[in-house]
C-alpha atoms as a PDB file:
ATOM      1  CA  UNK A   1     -28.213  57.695 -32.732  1.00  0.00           C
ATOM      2  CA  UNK A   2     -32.147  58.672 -33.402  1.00  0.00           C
ATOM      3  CA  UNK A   3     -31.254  59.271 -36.829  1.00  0.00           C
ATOM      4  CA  UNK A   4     -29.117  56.395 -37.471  1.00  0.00           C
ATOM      5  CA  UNK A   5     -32.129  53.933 -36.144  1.00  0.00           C
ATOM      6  CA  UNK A   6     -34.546  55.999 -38.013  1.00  0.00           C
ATOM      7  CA  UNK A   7     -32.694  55.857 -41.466  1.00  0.00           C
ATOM      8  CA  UNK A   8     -33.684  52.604 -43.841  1.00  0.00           C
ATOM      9  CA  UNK A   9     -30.091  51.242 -45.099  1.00  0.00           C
ATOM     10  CA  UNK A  10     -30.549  50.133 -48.262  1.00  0.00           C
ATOM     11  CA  UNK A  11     -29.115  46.953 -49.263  1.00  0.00           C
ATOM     12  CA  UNK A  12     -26.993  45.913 -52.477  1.00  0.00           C
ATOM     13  CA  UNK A  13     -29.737  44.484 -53.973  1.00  0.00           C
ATOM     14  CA  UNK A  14     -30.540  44.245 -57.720  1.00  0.00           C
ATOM     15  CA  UNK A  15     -33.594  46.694 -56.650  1.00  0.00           C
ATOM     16  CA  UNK A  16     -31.298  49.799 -55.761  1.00  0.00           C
ATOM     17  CA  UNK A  17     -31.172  51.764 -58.429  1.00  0.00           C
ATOM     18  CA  UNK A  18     -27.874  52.001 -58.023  1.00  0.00           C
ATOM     19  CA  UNK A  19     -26.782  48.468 -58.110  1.00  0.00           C
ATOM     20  CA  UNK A  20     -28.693  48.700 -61.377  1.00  0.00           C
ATOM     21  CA  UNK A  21     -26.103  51.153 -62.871  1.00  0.00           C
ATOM     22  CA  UNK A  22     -23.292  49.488 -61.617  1.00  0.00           C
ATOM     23  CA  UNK A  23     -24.154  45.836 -62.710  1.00  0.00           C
ATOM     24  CA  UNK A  24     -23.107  46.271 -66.095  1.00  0.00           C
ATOM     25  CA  UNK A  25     -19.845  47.120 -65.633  1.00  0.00           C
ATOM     26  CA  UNK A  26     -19.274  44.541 -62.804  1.00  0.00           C
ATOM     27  CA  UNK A  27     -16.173  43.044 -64.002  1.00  0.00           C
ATOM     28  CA  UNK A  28     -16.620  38.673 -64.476  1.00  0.00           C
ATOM     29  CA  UNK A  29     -13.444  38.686 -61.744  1.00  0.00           C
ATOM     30  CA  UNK A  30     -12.280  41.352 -59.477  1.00  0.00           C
ATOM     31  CA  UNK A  31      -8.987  42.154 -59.750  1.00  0.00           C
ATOM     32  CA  UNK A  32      -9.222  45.595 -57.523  1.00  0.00           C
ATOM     33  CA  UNK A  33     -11.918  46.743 -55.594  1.00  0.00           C
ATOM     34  CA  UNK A  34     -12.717  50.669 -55.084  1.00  0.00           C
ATOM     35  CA  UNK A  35     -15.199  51.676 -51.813  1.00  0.00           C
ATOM     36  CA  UNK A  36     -16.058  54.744 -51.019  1.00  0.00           C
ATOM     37  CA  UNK A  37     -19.031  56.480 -48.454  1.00  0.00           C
ATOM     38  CA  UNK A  38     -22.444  57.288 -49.721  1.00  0.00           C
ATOM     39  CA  UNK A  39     -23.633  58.068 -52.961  1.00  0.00           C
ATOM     40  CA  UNK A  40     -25.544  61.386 -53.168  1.00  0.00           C
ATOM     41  CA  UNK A  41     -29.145  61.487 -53.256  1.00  0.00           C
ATOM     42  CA  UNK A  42     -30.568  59.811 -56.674  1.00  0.00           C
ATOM     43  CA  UNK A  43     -32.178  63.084 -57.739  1.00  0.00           C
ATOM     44  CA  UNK A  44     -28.760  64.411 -57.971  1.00  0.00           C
ATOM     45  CA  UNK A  45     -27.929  61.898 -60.544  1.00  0.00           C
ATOM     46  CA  UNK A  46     -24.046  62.145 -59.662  1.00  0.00           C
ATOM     47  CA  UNK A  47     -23.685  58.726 -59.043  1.00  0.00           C
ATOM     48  CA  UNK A  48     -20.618  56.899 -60.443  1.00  0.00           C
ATOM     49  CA  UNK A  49     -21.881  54.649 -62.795  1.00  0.00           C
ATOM     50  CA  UNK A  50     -24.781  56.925 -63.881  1.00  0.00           C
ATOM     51  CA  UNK A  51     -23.884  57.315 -67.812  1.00  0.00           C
ATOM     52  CA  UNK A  52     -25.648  60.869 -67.975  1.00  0.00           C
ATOM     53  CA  UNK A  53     -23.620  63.145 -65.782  1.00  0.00           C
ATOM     54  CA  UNK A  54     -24.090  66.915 -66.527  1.00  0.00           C
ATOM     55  CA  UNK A  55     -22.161  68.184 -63.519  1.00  0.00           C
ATOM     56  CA  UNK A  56     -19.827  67.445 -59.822  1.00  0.00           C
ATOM     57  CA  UNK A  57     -19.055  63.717 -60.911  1.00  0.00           C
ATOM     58  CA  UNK A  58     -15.405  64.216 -59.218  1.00  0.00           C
ATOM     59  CA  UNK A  59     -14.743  60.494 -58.555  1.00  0.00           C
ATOM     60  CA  UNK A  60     -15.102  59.447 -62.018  1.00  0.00           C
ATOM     61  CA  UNK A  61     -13.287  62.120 -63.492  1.00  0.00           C
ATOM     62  CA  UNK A  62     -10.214  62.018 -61.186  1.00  0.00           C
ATOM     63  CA  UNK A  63     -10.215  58.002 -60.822  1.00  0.00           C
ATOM     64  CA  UNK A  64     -10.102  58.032 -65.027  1.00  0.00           C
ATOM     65  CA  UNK A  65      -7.344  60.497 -64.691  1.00  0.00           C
ATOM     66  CA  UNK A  66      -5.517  58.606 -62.706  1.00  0.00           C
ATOM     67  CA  UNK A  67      -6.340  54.925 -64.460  1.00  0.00           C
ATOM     68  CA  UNK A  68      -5.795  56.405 -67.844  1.00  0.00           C
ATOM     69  CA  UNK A  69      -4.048  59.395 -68.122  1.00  0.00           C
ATOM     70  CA  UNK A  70      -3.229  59.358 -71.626  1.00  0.00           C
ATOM     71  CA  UNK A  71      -6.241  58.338 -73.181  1.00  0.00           C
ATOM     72  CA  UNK A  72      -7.892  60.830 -70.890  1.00  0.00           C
ATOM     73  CA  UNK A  73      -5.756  63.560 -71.999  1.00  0.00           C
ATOM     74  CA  UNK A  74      -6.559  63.369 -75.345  1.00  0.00           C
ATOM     75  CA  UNK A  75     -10.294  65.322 -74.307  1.00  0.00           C
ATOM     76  CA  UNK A  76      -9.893  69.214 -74.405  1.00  0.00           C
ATOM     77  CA  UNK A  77     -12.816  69.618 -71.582  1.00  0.00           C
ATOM     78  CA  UNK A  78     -14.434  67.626 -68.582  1.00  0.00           C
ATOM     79  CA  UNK A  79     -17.584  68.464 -70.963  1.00  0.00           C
ATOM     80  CA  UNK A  80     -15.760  65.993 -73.923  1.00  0.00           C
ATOM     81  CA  UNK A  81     -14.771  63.756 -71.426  1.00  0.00           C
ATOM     82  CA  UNK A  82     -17.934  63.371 -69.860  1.00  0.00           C
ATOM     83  CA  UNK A  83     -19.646  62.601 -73.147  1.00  0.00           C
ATOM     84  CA  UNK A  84     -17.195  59.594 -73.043  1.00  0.00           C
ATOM     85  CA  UNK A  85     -18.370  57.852 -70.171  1.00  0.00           C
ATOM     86  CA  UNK A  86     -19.928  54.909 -71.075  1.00  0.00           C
ATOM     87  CA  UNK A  87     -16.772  53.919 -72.801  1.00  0.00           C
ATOM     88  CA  UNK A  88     -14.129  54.353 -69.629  1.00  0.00           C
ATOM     89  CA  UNK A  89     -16.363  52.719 -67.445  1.00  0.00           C
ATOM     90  CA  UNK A  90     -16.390  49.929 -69.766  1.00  0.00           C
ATOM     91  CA  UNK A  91     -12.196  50.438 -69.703  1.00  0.00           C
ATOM     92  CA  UNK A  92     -12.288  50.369 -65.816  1.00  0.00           C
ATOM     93  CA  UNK A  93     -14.647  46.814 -66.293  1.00  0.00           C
ATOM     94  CA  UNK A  94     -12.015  45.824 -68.727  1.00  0.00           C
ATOM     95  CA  UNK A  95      -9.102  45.989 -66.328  1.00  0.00           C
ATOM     96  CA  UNK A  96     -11.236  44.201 -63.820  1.00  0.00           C
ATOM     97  CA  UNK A  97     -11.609  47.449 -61.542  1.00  0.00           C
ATOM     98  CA  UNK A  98     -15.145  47.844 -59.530  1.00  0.00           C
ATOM     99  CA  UNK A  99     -16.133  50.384 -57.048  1.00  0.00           C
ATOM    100  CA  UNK A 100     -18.638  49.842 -54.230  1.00  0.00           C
ATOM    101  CA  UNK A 101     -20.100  52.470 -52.140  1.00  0.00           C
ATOM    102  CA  UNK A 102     -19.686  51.705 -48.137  1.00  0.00           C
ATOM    103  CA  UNK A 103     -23.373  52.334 -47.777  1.00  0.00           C
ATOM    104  CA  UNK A 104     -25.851  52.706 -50.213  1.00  0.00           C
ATOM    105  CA  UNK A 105     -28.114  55.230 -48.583  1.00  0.00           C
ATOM    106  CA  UNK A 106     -27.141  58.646 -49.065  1.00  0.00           C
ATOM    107  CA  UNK A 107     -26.545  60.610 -46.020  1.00  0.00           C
ATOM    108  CA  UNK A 108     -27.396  64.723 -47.672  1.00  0.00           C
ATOM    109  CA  UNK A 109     -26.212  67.349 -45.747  1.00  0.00           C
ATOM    110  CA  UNK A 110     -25.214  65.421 -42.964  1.00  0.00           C
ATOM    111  CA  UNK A 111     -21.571  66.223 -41.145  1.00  0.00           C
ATOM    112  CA  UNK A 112     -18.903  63.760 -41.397  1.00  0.00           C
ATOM    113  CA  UNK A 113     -19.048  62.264 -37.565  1.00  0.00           C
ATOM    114  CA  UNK A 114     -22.726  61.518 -38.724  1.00  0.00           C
ATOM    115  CA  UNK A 115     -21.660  59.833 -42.239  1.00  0.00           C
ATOM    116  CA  UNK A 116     -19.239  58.258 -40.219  1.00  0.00           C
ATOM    117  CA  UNK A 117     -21.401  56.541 -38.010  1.00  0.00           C
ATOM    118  CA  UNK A 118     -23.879  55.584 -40.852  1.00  0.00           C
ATOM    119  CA  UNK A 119     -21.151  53.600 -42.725  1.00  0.00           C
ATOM    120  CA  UNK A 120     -20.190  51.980 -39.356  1.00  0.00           C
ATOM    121  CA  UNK A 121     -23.444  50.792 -38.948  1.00  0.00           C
ATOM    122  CA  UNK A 122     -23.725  49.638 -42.672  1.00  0.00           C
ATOM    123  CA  UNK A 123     -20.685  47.147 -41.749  1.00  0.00           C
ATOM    124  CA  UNK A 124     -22.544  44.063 -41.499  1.00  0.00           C
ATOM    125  CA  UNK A 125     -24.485  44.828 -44.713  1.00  0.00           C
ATOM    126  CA  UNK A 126     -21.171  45.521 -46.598  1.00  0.00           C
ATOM    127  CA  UNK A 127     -19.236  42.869 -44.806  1.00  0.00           C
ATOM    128  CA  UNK A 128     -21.911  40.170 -46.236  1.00  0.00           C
ATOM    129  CA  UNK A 129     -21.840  41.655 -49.596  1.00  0.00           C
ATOM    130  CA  UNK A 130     -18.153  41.746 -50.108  1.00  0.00           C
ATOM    131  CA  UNK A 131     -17.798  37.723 -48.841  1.00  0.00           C
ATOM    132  CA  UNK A 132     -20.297  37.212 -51.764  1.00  0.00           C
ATOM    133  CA  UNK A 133     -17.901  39.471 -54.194  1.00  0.00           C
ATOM    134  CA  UNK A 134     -14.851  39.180 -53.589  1.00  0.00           C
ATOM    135  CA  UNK A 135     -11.735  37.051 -52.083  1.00  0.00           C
ATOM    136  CA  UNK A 136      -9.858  37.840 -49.551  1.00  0.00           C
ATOM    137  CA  UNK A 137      -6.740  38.216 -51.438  1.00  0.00           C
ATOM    138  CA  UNK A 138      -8.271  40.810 -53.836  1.00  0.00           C
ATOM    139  CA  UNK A 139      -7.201  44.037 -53.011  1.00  0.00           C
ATOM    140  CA  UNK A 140      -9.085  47.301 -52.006  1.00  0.00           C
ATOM    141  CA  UNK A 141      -8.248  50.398 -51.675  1.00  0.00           C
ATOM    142  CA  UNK A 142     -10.738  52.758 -49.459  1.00  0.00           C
ATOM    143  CA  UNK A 143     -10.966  56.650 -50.352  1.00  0.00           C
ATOM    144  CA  UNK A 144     -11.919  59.166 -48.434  1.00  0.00           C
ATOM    145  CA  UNK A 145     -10.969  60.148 -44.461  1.00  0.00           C
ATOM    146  CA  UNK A 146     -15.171  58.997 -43.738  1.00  0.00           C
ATOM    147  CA  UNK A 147     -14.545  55.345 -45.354  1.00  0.00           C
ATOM    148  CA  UNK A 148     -11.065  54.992 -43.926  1.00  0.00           C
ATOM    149  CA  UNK A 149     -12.190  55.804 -40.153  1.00  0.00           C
ATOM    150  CA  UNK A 150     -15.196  53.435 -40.943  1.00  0.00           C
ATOM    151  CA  UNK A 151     -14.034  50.442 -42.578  1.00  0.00           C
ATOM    152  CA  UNK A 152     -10.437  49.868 -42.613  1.00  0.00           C
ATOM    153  CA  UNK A 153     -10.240  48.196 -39.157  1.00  0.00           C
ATOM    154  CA  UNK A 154     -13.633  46.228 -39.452  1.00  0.00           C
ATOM    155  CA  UNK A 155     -12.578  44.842 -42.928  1.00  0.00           C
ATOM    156  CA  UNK A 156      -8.998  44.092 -41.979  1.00  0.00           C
ATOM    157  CA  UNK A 157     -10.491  41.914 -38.679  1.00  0.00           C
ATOM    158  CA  UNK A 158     -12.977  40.160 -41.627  1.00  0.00           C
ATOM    159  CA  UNK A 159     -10.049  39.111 -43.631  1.00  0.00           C
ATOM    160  CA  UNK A 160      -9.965  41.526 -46.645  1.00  0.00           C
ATOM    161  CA  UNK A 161      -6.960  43.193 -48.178  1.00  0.00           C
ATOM    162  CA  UNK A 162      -6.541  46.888 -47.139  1.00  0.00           C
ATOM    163  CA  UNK A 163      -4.152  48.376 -49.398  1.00  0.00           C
ATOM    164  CA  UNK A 164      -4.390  51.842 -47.990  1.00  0.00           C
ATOM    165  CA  UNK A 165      -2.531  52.166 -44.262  1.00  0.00           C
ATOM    166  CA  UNK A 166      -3.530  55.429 -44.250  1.00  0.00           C
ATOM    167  CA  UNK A 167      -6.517  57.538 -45.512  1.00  0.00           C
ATOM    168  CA  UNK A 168      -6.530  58.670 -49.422  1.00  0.00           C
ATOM    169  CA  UNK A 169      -8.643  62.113 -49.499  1.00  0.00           C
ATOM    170  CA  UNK A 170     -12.194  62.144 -51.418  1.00  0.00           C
ATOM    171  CA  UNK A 171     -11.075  64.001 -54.904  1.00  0.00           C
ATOM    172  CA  UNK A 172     -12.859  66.920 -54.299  1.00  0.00           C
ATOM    173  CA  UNK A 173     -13.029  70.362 -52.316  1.00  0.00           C
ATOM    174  CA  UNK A 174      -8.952  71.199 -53.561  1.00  0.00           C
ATOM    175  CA  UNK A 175      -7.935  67.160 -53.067  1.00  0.00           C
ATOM    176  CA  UNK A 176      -7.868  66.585 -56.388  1.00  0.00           C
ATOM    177  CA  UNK A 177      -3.973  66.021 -56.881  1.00  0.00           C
ATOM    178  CA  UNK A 178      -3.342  65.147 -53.557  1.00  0.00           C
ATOM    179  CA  UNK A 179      -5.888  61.971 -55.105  1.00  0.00           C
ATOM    180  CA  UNK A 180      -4.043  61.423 -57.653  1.00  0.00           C
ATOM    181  CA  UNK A 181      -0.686  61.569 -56.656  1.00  0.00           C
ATOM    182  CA  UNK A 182      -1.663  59.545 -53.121  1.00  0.00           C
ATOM    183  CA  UNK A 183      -3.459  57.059 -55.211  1.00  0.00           C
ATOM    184  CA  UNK A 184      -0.854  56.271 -58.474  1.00  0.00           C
ATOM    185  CA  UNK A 185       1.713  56.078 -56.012  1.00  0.00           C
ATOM    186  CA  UNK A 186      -0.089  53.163 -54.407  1.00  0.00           C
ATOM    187  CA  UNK A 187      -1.272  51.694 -57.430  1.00  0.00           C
ATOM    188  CA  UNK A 188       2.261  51.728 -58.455  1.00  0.00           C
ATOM    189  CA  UNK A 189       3.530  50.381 -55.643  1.00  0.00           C
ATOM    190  CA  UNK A 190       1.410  47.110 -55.583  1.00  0.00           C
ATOM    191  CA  UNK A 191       1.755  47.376 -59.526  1.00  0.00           C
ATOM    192  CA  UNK A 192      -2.033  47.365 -60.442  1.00  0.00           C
ATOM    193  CA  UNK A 193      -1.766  50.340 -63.211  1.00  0.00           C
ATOM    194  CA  UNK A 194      -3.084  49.495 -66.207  1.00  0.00           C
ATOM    195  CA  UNK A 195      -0.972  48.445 -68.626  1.00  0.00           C
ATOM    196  CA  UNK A 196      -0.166  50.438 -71.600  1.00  0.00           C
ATOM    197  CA  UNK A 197      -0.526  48.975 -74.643  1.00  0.00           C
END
């Protein structure tokens, strides 16, 4: 609890160097709504919306495979496809798809009761910033087991539209198809795919 007091949460504010990456691709209406826990530290430069990823960046890569499988299996290596950011974040923004972190201060090395707790105590931060982006009726879909425990009660009692019942693994650490299978089915399911031209 000493830590949690201690930490500074930092607030979605055009300051956050992170907000900064993800404003440009902040679609004009969101149609679905990503959140997941903490980014990682900004040194790591891992972040989702960071342009310039050289390594890790699971969550992008697996989200794209998911969104876009076919345009995504044209690349022959993550390397290729990596070089080709810019442009599917710009197809995610397209489709009116945005993801928000549950907290935007990264929680290093920290176990997942403690990451946990950090996002809990985030609520009212994210809680504000989501009445300010988002309807009610827009849907969002949490991922990872941290997020889930965290926020899918809270948000439900605010109002918002949990597609997700049940937790959708972080794609990383050997989830990776149990992400994309969980997630297309849902996607599916509520038809929010994109559409293929």
């Amino acid at each position: 609890m000493l830590f949690l007091m201690m930490t500074p949460f930092v607030s979605y504010t055009e300051g956050s160097p992170f907000e900064k990456a993800r404003k440009p691709y902040r679609p004009a209406a969101i149609k679905l709504l990503f959140i997941t826990e903490q980014p990682q530290p900004i040194e790591q430069n891992r972040f989702f919306y960071f342009e310039q990823v050289k390594r890790g960046d699971s969550m992008f890569l697996e989200l794209m495979k998911v969104l876009f499988p076919e345009e995504v299996g044209v690349f022959e290596s993550t390397k290729a496809l990596r070089a080709e950011k810019a442009y599917f974040l710009n197809r995610f923004k397209e489709e009116g798809f945005y993801l928000l972190n549950a907290s935007e201060t990264p929680q290093p090395n920290t176990t997942q009761t403690t990451r946990r707790k950090a996002l809990q105590a985030n609520l009212p931060v994210l809680i504000q910033h989501l009445q300010h982006l988002i309807s009610v009726d827009t849907p969002v879909v949490l991922i990872s087991a941290t997020t889930h425990e965290a926020c899918y009660q809270p948000l439900q009692e605010a109002g918002f539209t949990i597609l997700n019942k049940y937790l959708l693994p972080y794609p990383n650490s050997g989830q990776q198809i149990n992400f994309r299978r969980q997630l297309s089915a849902l996607l599916q399911q509520y038809r929010l795919m994109p559409k293929i031209d």
